[in-house]
PDB file of N, CA and C in Angstrom:
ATOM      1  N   UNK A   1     134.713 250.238 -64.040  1.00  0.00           N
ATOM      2  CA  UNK A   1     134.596 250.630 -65.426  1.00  0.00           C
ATOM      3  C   UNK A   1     135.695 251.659 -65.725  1.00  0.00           C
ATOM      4  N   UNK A   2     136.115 251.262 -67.233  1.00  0.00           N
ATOM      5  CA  UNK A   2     137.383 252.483 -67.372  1.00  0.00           C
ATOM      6  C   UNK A   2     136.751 253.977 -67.674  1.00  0.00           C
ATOM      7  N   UNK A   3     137.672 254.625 -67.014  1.00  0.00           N
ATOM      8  CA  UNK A   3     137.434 255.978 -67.511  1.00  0.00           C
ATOM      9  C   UNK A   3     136.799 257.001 -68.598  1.00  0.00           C
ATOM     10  N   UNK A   4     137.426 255.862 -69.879  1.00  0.00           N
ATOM     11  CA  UNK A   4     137.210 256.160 -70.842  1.00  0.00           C
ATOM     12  C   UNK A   4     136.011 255.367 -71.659  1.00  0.00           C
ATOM     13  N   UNK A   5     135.220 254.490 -71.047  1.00  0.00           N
ATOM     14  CA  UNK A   5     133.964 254.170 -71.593  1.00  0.00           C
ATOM     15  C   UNK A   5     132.909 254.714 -71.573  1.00  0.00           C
ATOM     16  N   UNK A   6     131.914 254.278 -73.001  1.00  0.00           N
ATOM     17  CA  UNK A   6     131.318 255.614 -73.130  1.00  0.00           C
ATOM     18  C   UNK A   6     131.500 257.177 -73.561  1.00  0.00           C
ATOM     19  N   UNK A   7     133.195 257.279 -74.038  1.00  0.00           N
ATOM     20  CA  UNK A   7     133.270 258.350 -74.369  1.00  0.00           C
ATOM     21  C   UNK A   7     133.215 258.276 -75.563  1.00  0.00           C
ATOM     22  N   UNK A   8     133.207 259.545 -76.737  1.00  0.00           N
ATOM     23  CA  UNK A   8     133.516 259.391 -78.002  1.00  0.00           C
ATOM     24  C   UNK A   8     135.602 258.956 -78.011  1.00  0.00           C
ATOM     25  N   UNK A   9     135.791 258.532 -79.324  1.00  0.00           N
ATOM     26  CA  UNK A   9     137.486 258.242 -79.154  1.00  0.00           C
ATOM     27  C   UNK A   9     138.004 259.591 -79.670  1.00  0.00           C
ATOM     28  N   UNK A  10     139.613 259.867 -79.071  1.00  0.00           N
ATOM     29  CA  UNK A  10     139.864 260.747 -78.851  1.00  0.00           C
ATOM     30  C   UNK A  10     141.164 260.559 -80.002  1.00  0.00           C
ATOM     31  N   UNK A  11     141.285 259.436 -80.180  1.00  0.00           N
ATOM     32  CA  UNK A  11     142.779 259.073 -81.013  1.00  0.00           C
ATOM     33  C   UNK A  11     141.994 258.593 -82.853  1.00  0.00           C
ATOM     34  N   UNK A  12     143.080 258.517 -83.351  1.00  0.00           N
ATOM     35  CA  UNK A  12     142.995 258.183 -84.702  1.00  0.00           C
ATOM     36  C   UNK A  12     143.052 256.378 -84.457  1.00  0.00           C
ATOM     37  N   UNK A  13     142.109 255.827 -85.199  1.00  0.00           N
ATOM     38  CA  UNK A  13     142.304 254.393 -85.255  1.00  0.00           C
ATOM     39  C   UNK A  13     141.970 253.797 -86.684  1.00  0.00           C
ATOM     40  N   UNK A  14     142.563 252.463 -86.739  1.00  0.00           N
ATOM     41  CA  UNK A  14     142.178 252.044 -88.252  1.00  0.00           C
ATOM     42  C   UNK A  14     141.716 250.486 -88.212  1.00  0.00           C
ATOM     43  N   UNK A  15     140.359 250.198 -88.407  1.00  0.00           N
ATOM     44  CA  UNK A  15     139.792 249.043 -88.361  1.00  0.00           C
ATOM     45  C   UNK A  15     140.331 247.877 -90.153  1.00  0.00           C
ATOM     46  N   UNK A  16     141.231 247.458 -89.888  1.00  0.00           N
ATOM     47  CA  UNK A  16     141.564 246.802 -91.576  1.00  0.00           C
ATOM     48  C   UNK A  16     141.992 247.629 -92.346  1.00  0.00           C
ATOM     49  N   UNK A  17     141.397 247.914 -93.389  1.00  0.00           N
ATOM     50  CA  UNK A  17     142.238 249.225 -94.170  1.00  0.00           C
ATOM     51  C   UNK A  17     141.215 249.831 -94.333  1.00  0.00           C
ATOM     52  N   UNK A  18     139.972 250.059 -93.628  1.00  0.00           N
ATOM     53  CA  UNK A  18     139.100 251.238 -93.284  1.00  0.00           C
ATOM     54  C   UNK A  18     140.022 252.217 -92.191  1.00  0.00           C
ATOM     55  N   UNK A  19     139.763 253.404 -92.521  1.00  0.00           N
ATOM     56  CA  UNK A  19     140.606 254.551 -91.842  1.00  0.00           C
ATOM     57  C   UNK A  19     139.134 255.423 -91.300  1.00  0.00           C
ATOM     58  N   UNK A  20     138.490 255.236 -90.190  1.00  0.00           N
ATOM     59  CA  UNK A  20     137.222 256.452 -90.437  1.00  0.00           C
ATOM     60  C   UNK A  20     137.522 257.855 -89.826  1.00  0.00           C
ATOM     61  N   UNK A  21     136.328 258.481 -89.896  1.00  0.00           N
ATOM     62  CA  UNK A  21     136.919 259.713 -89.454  1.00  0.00           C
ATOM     63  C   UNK A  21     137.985 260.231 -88.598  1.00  0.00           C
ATOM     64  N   UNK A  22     138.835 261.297 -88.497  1.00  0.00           N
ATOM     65  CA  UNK A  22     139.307 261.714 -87.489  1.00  0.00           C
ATOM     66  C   UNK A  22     138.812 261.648 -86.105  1.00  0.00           C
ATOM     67  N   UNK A  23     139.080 261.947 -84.811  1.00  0.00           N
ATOM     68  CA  UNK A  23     138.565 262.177 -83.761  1.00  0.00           C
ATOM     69  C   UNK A  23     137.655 263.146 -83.668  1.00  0.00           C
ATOM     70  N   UNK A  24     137.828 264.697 -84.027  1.00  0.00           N
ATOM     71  CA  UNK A  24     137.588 265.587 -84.179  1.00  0.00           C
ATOM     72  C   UNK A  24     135.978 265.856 -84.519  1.00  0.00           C
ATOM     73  N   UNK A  25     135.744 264.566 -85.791  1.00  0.00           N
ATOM     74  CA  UNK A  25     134.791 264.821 -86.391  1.00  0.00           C
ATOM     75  C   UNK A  25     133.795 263.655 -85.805  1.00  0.00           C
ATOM     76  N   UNK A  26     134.188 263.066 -84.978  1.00  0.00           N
ATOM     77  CA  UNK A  26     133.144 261.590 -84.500  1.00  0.00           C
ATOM     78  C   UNK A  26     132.004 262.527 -84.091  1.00  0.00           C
ATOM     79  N   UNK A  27     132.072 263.442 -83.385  1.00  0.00           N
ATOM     80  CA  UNK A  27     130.391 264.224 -82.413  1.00  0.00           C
ATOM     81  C   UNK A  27     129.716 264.209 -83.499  1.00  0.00           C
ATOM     82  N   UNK A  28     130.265 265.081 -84.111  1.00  0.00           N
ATOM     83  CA  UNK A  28     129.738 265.476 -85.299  1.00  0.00           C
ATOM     84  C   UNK A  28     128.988 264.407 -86.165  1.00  0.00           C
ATOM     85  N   UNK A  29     129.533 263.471 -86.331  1.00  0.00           N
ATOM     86  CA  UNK A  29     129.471 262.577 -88.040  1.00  0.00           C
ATOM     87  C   UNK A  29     127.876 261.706 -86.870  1.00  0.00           C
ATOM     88  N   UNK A  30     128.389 261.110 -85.393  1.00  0.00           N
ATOM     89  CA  UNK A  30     127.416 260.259 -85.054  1.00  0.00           C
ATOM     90  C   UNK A  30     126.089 261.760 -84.384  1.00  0.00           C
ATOM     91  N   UNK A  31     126.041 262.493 -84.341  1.00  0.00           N
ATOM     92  CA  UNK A  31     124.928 263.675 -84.215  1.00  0.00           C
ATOM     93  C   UNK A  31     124.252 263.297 -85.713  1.00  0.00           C
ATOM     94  N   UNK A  32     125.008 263.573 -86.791  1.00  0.00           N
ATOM     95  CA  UNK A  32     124.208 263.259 -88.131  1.00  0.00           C
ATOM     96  C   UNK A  32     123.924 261.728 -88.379  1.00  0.00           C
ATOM     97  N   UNK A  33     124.492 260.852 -87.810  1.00  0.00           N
ATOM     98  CA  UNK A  33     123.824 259.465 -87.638  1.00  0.00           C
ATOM     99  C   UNK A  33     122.705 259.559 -86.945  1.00  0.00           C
ATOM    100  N   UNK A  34     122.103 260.147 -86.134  1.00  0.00           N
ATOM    101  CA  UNK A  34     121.348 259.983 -85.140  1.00  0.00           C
ATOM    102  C   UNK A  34     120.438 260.503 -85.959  1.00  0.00           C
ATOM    103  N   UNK A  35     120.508 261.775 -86.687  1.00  0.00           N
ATOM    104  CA  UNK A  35     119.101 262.378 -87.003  1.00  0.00           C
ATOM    105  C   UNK A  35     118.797 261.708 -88.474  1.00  0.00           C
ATOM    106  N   UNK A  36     119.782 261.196 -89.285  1.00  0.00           N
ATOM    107  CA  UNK A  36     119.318 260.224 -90.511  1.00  0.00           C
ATOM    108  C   UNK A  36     118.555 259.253 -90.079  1.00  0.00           C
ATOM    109  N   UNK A  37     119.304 258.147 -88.581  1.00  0.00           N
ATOM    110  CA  UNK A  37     118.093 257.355 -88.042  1.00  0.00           C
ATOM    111  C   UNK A  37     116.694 257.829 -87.967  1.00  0.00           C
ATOM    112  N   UNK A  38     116.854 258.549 -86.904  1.00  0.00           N
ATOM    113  CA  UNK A  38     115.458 259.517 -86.782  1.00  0.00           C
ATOM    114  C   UNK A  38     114.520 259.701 -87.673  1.00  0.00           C
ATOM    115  N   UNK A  39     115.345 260.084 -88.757  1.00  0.00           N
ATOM    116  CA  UNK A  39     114.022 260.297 -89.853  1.00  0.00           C
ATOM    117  C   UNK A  39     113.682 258.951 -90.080  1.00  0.00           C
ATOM    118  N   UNK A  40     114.596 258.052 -90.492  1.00  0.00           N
ATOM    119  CA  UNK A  40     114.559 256.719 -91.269  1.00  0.00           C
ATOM    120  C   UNK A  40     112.991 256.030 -90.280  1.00  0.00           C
ATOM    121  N   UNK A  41     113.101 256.388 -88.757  1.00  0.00           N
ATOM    122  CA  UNK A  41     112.278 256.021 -88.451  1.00  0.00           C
ATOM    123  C   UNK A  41     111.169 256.778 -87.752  1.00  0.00           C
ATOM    124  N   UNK A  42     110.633 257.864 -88.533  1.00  0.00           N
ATOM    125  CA  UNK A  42     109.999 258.676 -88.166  1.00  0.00           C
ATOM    126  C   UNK A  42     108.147 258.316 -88.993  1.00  0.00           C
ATOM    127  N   UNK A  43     107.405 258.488 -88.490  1.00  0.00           N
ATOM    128  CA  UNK A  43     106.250 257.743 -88.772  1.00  0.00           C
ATOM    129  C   UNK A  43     106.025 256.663 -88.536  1.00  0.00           C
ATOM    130  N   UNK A  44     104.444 256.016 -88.887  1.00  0.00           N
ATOM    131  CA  UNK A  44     104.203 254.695 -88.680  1.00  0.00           C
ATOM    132  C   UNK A  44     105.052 253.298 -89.143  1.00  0.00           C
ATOM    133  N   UNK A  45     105.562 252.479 -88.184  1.00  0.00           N
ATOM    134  CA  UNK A  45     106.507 251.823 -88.479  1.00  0.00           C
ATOM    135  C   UNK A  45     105.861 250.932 -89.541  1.00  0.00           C
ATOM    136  N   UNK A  46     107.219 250.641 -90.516  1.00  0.00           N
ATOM    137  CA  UNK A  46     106.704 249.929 -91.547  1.00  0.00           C
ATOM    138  C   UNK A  46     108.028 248.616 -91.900  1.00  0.00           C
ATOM    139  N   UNK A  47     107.153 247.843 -91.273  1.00  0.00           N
ATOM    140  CA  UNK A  47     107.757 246.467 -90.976  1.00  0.00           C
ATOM    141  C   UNK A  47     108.553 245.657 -92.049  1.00  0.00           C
ATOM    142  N   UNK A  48     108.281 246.056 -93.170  1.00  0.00           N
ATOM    143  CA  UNK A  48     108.920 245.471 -94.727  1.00  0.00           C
ATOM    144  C   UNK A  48     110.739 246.195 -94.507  1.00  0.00           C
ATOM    145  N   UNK A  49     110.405 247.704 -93.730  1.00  0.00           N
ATOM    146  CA  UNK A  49     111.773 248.264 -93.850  1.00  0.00           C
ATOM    147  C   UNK A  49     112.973 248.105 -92.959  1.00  0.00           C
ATOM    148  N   UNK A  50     112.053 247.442 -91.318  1.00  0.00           N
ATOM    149  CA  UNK A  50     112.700 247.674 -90.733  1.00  0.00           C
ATOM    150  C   UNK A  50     114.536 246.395 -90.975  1.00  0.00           C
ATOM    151  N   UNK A  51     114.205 245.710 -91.724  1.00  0.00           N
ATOM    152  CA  UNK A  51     115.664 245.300 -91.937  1.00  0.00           C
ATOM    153  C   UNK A  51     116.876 246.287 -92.513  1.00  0.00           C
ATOM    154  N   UNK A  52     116.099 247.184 -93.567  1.00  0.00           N
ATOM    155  CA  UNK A  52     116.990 247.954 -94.117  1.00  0.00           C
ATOM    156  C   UNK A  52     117.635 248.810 -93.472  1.00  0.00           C
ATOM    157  N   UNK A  53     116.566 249.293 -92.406  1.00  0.00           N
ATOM    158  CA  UNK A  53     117.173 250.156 -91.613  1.00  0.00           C
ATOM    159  C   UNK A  53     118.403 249.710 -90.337  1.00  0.00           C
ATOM    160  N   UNK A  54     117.560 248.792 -89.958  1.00  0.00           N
ATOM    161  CA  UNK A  54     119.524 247.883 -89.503  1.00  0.00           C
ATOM    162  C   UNK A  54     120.394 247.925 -89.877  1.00  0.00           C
ATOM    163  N   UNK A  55     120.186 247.152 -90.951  1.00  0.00           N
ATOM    164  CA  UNK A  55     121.621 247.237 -92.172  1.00  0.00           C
ATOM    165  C   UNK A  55     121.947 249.002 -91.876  1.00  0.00           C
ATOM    166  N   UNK A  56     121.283 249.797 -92.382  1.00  0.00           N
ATOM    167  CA  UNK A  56     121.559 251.066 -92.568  1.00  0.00           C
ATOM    168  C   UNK A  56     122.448 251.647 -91.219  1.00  0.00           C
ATOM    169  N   UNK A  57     121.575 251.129 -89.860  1.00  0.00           N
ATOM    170  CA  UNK A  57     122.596 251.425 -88.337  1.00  0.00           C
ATOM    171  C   UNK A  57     123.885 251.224 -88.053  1.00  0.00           C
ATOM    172  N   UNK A  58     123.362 249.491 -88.431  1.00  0.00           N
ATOM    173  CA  UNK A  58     124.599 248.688 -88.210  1.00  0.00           C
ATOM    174  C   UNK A  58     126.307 249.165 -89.378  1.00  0.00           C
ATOM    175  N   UNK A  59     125.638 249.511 -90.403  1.00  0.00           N
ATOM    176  CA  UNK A  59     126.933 249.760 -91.579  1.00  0.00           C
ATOM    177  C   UNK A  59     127.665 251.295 -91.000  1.00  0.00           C
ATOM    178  N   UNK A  60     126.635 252.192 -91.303  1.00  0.00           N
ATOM    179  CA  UNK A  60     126.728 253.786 -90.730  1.00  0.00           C
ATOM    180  C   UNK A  60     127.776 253.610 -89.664  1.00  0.00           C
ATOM    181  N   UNK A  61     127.152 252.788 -88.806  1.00  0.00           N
ATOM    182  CA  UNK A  61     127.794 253.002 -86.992  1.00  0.00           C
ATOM    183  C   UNK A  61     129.804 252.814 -87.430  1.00  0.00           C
ATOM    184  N   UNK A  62     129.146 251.386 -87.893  1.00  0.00           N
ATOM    185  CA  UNK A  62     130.916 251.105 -87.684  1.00  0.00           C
ATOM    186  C   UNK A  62     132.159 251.776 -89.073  1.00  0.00           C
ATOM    187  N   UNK A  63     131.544 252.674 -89.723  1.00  0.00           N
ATOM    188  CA  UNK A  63     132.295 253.701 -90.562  1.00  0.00           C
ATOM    189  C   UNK A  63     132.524 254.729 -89.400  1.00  0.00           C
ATOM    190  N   UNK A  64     132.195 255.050 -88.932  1.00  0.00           N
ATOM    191  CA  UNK A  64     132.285 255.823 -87.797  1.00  0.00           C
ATOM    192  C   UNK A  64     133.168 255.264 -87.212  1.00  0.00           C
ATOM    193  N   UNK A  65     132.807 254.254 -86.117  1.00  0.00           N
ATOM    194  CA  UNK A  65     133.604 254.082 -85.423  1.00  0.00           C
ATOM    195  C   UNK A  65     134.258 255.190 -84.260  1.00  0.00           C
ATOM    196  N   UNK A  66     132.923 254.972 -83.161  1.00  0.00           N
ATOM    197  CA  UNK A  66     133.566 256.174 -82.809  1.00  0.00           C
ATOM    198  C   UNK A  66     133.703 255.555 -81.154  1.00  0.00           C
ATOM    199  N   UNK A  67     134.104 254.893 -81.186  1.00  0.00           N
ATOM    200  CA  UNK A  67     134.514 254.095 -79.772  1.00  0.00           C
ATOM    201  C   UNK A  67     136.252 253.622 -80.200  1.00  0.00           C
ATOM    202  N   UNK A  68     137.301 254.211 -79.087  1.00  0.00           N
ATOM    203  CA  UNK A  68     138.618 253.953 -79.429  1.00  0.00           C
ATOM    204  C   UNK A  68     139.470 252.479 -79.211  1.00  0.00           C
ATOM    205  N   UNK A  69     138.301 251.231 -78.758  1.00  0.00           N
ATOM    206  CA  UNK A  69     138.418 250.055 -78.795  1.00  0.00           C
ATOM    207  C   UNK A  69     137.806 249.424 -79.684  1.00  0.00           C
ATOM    208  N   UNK A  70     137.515 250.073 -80.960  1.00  0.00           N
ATOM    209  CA  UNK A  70     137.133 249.796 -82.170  1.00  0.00           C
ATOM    210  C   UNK A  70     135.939 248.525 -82.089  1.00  0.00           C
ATOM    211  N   UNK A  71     135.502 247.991 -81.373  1.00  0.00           N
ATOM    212  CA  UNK A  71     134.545 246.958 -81.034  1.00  0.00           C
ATOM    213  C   UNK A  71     133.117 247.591 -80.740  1.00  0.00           C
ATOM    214  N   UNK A  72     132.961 249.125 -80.984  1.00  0.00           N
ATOM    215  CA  UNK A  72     131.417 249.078 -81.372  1.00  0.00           C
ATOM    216  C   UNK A  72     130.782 249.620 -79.478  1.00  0.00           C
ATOM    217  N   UNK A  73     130.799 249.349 -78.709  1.00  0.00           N
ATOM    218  CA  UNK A  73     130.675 249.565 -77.282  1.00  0.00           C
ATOM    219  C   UNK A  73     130.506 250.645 -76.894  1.00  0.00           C
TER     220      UNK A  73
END
């Protein structure tokens, strides 16, 4: 396994003409992904939502983008 998997990315990258955050700010931006999840799924699960909240993971995550092989990993 490379070195660098699993880390946050350390370089500037640009997925299409999405540009997401700096490097700098990935801890940061996916720490506040984590606790928006959190809430999103905090209480008794409620099965009508849980698509939205995918959508909501899945979109969030890859604005981020915080893996420097841009593929999400």
């Amino acid at each position: 396994m490379p070195d660098w998997a699993g880390q946050w990315r350390t370089i500037a990258v640009q997925a299409g003409s999405h540009e997401p955050p700096p490097p700098h700010l990935v801890p940061l931006q996916m720490r506040e992904y984590g606790l928006d999840l959190q809430a999103r799924l905090e209480g008794p699960v409620q099965y009508e939502l849980l698509p939205d909240t995918l959508a909501f993971a899945e979109a969030r995550l890859l604005t981020i983008h915080p893996f420097a092989d841009l593929n999400g990993r």
